[in-house]
N, C-alpha and C. Protein backbone atom coordinates (compact mmCIF):
# COMPACT_ATOMS: atom_id res chain seq x y z
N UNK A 1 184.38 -86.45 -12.08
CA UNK A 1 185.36 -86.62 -11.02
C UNK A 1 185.32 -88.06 -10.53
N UNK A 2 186.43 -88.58 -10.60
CA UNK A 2 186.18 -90.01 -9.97
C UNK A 2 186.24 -89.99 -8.46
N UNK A 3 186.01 -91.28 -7.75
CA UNK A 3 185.93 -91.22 -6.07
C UNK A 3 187.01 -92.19 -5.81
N UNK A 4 188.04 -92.35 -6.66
CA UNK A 4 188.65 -93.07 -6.37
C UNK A 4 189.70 -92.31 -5.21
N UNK A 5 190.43 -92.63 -4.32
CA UNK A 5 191.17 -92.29 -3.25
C UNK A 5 192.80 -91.73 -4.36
N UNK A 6 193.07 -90.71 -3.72
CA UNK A 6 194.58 -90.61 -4.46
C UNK A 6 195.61 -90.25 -3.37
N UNK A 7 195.56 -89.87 -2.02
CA UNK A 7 196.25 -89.90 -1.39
C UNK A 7 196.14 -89.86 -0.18
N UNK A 8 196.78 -91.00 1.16
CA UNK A 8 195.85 -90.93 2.33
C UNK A 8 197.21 -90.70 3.33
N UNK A 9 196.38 -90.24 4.23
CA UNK A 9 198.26 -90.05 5.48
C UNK A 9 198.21 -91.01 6.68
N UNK A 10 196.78 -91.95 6.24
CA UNK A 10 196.82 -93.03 7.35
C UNK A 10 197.82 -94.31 6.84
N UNK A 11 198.87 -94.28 7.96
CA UNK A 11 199.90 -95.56 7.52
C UNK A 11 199.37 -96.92 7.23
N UNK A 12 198.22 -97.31 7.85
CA UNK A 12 197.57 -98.52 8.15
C UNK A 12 197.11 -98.56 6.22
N UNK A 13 196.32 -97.61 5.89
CA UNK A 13 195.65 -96.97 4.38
C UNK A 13 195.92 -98.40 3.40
N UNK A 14 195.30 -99.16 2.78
CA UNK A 14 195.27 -99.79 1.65
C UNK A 14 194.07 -99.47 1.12
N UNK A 15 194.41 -99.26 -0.69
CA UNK A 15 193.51 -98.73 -1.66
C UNK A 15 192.25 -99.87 -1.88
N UNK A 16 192.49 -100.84 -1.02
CA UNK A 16 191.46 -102.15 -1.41
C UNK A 16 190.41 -101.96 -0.34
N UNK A 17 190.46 -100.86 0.63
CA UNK A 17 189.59 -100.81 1.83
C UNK A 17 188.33 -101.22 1.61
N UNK A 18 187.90 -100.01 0.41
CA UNK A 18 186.52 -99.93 0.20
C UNK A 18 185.90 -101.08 -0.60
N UNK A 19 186.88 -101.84 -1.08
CA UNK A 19 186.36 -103.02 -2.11
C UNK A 19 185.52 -103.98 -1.46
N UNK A 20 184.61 -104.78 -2.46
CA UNK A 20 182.97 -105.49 -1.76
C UNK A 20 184.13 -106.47 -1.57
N UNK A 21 183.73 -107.30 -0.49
CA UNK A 21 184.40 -108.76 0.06
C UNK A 21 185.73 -108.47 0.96
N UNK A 22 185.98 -107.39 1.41
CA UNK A 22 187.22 -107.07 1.99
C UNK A 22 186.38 -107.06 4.00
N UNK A 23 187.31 -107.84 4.69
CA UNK A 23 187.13 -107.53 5.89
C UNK A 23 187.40 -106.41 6.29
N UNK A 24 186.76 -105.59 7.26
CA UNK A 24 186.97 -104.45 8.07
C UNK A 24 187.41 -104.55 9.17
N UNK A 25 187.51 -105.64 9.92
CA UNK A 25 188.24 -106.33 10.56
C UNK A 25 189.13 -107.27 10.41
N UNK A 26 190.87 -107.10 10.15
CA UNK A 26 191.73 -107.94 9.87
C UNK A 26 191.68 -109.56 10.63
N UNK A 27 191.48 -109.32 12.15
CA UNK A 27 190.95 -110.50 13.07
C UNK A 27 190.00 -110.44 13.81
N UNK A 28 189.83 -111.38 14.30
CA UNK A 28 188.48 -111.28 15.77
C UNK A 28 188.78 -110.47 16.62
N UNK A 29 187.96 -109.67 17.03
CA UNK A 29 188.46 -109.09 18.40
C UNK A 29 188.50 -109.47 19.65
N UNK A 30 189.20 -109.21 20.66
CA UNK A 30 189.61 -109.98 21.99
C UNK A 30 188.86 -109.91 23.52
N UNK A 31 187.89 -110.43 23.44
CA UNK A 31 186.74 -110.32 24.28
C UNK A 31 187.43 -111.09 25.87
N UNK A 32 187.65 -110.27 27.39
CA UNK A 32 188.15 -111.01 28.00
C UNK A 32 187.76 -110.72 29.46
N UNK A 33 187.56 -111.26 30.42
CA UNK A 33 187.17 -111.23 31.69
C UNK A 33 188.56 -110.88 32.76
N UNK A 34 188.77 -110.02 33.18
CA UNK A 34 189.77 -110.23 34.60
C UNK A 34 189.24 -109.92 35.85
N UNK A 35 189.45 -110.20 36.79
CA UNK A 35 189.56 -110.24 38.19
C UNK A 35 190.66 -109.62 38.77
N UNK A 36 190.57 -108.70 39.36
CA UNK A 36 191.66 -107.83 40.19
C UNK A 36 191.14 -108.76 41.68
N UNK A 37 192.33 -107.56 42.46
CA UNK A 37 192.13 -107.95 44.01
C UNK A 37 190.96 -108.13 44.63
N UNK A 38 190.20 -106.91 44.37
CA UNK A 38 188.73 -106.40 44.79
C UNK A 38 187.81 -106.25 43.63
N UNK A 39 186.46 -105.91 44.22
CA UNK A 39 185.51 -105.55 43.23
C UNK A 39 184.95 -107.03 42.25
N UNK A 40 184.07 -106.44 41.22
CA UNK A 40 183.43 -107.71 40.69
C UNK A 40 184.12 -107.69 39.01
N UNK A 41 185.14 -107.29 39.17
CA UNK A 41 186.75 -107.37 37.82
C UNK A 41 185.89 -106.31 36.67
N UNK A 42 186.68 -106.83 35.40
CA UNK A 42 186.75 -105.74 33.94
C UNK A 42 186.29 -106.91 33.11
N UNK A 43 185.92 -106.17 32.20
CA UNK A 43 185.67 -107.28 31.14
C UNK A 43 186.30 -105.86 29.90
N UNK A 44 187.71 -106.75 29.43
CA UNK A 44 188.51 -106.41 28.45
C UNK A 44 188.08 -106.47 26.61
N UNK A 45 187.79 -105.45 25.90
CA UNK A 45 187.61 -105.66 24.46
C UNK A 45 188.79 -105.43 23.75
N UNK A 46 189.73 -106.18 23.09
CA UNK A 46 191.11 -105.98 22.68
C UNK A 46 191.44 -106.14 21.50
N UNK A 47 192.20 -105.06 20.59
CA UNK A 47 192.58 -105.66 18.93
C UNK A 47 191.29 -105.26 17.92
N UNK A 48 190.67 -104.57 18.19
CA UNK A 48 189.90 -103.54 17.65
C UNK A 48 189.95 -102.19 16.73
N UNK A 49 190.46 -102.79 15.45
CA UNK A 49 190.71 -102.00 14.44
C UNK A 49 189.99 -100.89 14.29
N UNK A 50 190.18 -99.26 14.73
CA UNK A 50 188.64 -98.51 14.70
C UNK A 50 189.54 -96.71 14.91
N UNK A 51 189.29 -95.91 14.52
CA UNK A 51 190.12 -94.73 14.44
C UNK A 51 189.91 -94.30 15.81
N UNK A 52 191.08 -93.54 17.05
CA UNK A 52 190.41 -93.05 18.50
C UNK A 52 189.54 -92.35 18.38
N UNK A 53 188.85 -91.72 17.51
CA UNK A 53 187.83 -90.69 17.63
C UNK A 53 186.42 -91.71 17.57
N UNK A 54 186.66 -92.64 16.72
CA UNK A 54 185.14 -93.38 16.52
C UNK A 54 185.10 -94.95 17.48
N UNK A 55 186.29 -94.79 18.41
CA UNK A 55 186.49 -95.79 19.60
C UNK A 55 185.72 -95.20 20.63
N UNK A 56 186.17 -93.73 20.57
CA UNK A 56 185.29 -92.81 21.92
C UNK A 56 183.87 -93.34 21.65
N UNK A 57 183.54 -92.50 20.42
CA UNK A 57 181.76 -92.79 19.87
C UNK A 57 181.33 -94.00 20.25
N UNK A 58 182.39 -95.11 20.22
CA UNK A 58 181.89 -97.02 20.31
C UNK A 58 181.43 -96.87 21.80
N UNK A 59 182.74 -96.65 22.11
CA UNK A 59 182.61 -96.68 23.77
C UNK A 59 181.58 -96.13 25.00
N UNK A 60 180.74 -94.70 24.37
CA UNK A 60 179.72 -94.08 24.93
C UNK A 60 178.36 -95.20 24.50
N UNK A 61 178.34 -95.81 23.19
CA UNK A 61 177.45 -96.66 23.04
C UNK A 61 177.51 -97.35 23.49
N UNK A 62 178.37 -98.29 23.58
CA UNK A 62 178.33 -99.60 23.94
C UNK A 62 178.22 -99.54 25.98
N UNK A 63 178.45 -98.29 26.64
CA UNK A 63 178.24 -98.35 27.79
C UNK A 63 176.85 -98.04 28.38
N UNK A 64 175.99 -97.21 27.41
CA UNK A 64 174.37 -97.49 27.45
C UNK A 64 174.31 -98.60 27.17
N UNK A 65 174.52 -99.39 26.26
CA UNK A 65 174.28 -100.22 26.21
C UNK A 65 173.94 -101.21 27.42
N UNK A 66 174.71 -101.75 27.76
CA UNK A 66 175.58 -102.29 28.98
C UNK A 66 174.86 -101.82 30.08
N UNK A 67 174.72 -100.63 30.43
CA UNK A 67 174.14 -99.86 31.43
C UNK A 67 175.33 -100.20 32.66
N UNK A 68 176.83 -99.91 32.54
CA UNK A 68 178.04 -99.84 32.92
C UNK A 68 178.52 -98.79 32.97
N UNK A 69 179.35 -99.11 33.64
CA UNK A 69 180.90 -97.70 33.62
C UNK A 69 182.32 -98.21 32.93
N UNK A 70 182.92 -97.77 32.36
CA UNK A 70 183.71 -98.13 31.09
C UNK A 70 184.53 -97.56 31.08
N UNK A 71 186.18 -97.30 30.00
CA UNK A 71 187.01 -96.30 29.81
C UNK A 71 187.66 -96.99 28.82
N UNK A 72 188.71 -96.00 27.77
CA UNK A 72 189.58 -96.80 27.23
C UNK A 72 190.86 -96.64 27.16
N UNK A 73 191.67 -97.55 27.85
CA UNK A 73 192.77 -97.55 28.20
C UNK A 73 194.14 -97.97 26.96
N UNK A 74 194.97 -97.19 26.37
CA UNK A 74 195.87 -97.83 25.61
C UNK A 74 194.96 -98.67 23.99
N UNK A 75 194.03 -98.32 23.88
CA UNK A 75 193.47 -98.89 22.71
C UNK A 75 192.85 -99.70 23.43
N UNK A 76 192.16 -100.76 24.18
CA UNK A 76 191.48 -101.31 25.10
C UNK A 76 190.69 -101.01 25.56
N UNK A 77 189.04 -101.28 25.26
CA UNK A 77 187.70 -101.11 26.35
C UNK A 77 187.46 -102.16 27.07
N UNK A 78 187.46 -100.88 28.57
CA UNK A 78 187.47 -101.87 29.77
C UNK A 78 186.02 -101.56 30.32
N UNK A 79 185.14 -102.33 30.53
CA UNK A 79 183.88 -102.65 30.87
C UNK A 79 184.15 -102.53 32.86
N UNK A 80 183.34 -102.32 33.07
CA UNK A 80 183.04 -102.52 34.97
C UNK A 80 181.83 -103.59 34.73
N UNK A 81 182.53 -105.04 35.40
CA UNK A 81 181.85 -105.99 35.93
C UNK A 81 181.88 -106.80 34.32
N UNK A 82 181.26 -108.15 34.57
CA UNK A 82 181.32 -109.10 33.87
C UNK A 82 179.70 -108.94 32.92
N UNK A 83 180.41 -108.31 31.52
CA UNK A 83 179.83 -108.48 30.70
C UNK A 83 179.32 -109.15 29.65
N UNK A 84 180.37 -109.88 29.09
CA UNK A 84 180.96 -110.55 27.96
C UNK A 84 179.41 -111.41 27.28
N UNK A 85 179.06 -111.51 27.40
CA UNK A 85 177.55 -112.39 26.84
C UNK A 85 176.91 -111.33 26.20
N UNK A 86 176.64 -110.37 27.04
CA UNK A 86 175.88 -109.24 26.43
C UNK A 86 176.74 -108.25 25.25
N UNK A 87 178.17 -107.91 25.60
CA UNK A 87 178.94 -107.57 24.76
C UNK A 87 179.52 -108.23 23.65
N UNK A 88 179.45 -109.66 23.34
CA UNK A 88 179.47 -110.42 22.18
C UNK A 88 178.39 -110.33 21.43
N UNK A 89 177.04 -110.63 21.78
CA UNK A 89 175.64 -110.35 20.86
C UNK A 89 175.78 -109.25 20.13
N UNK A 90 176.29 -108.00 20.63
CA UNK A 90 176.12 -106.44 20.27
C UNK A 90 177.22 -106.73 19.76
N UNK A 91 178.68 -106.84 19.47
CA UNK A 91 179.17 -107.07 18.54
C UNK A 91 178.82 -107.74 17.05
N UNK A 92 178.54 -108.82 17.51
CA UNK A 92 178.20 -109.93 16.83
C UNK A 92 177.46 -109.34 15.64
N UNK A 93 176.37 -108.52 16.05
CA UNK A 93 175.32 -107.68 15.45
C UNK A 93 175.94 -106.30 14.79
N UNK A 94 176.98 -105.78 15.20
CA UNK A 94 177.38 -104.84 14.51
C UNK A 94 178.39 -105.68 13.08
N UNK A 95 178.96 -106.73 13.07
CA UNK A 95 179.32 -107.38 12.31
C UNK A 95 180.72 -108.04 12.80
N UNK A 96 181.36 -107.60 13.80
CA UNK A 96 182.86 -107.82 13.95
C UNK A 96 182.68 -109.43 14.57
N UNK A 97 183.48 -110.30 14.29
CA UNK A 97 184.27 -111.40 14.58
C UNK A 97 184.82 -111.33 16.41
N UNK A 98 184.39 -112.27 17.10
CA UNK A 98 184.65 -112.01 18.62
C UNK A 98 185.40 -113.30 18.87
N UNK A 99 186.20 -113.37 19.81
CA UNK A 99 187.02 -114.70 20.28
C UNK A 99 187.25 -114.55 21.74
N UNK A 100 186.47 -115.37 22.28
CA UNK A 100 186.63 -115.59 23.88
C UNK A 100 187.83 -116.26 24.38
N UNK A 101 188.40 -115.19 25.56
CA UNK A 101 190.08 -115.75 25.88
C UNK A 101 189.95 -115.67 27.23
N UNK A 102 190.71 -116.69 27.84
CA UNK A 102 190.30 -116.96 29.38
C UNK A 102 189.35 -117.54 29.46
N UNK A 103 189.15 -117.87 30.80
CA UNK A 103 188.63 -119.10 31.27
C UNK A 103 187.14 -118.99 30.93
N UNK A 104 185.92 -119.83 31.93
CA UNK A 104 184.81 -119.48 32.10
C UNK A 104 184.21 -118.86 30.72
């Protein structure tokens, strides 16, 4: 039996996924700080290629991690309070490509 793929119903789906040298990440992902009215702001993770079921799984990790409160909004993990130092390393280390946007 071969393992080759013969038919997938994910639209995104190219047969080159699994091939050695192929990114798993098309770009960097979007690492970002905001400030609302109140409180000590979000720190935004954005453009994160990852199925919603294994975004949930990211998201329970990465908030032990953190030792935060978190959610994900519209495809977007939003962090409570200013993370971004600690949430780039732990990327960094899982393998994905990070790009700091906004200021500071």
């Amino acid at each position: 039996m071969s393992d080759k793929v013969v038919y997938s119903s994910d639209p995104l789906f190219s047969g080159e996924a699994g091939k050695a040298g192929t990114p798993r990440q098309p770009e960097p992902v979007r690492l970002a700080f905001q400030r609302g009215a109140k409180g000590s702001g979000v720190t935004k993770l954005e453009r994160l290629v990852m199925h919603p079921t294994h975004k949930d799984a990211m998201l329970g990790r990465l908030k032990k991690a953190l030792g935060c409160g978190g959610t994900l909004k519209d495809g977007t993990f939003e962090f409570q309070g200013d993370h971004r130092d600690k949430l780039e390393k732990l990327l960094l280390a899982d393998g994905y490509k990070v790009k700091r946007v906004g200021g500071a």
